[in-house]
Protein backbone atom coordinates (compact mmCIF):
# COMPACT_ATOMS: atom_id res chain seq x y z
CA UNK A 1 105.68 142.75 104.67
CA UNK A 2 107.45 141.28 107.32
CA UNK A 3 110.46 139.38 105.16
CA UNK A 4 110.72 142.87 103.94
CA UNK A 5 110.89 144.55 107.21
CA UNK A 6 113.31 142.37 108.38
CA UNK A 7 115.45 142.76 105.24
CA UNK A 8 115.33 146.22 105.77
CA UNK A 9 116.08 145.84 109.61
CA UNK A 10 118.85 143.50 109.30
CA UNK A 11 120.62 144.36 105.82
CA UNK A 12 120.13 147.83 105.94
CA UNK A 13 123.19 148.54 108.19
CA UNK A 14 125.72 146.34 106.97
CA UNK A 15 125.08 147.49 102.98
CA UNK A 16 125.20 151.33 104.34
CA UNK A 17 128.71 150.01 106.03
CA UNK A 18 129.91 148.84 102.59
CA UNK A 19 128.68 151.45 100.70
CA UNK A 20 130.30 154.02 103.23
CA UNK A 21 133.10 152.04 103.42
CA UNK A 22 133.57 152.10 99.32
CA UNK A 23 133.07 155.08 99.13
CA UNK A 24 135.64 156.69 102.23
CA UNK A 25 138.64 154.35 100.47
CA UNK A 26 137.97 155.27 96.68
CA UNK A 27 137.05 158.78 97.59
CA UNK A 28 139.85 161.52 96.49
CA UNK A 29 141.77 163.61 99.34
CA UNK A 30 143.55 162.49 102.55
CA UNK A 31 142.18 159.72 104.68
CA UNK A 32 141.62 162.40 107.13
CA UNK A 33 140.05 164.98 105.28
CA UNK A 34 137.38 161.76 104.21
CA UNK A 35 136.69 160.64 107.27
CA UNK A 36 134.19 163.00 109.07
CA UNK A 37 132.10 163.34 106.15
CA UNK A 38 131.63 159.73 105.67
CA UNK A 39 130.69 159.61 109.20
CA UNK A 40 127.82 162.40 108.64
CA UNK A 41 126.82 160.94 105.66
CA UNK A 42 126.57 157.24 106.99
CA UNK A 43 122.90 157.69 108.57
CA UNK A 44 120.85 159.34 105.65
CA UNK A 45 122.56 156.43 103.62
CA UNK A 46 121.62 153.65 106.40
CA UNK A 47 117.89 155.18 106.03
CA UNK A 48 118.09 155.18 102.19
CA UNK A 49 118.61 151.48 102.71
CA UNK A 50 116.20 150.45 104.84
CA UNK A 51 113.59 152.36 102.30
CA UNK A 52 114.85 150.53 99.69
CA UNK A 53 114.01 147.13 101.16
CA UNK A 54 110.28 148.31 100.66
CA UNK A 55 110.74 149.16 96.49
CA UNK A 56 110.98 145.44 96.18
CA UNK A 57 108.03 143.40 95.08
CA UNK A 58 108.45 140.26 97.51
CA UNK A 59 110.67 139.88 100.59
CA UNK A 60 112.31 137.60 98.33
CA UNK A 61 113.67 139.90 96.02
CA UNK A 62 114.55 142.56 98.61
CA UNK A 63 116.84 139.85 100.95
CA UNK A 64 118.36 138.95 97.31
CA UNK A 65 119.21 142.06 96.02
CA UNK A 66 119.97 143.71 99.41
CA UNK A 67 122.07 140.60 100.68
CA UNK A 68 123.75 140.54 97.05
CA UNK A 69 124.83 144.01 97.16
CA UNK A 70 126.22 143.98 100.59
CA UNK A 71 128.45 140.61 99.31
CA UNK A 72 129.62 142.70 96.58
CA UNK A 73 130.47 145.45 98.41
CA UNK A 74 132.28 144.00 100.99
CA UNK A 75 134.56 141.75 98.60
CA UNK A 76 135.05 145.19 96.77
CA UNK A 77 136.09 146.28 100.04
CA UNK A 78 138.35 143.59 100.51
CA UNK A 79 139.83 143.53 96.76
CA UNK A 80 140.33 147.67 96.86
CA UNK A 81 142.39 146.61 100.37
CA UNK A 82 144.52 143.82 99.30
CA UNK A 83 145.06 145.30 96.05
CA UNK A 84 147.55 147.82 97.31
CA UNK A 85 145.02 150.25 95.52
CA UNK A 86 145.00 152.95 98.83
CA UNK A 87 147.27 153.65 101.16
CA UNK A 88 145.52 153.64 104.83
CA UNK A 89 146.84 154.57 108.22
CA UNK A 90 148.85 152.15 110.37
């Protein structure tokens, strides 16, 4: 229980960051018009997270999975960025 709390404690955040983050730069309208509801929805999604860290069947599995999805998220990040795929703000 405890690899699985701290899973939950310390990759909950940073895979509701990517998916948030995925999310606000493939998302259609304006940068601006994305922004504030990203930002509202960036807490229910953090606590869907952390939840999810306790679906797993070992701490094991949910640092895998959890640490695996907030890789892939933040290289999609970084590959939507460098891509040229968005425009952002300067």
């Amino acid at each position: 229980m405890w690899a699985k709390s701290l899973a939950a404690g310390l990759l909950g955040f940073p895979l509701a960051v990517g998916l948030v983050g995925l999310v606000a730069l493939l998302g259609p309208g304006s940068w601006e018009a994305r922004t504030l509801p990203m930002l509202l929805l960036f807490f229910p999604i953090w606590v869907g997270c952390i939840a999810a860290a306790f679906l797993f069947q070992s701490g094991l599995r949910a640092w895998a999975w959890m640490g695996g999805a907030t890789a892939l998220c933040f290289a999609l990040m970084h590959l939507v960025k460098t891509s040229g795929l968005v425009s952002l703000p300067v």
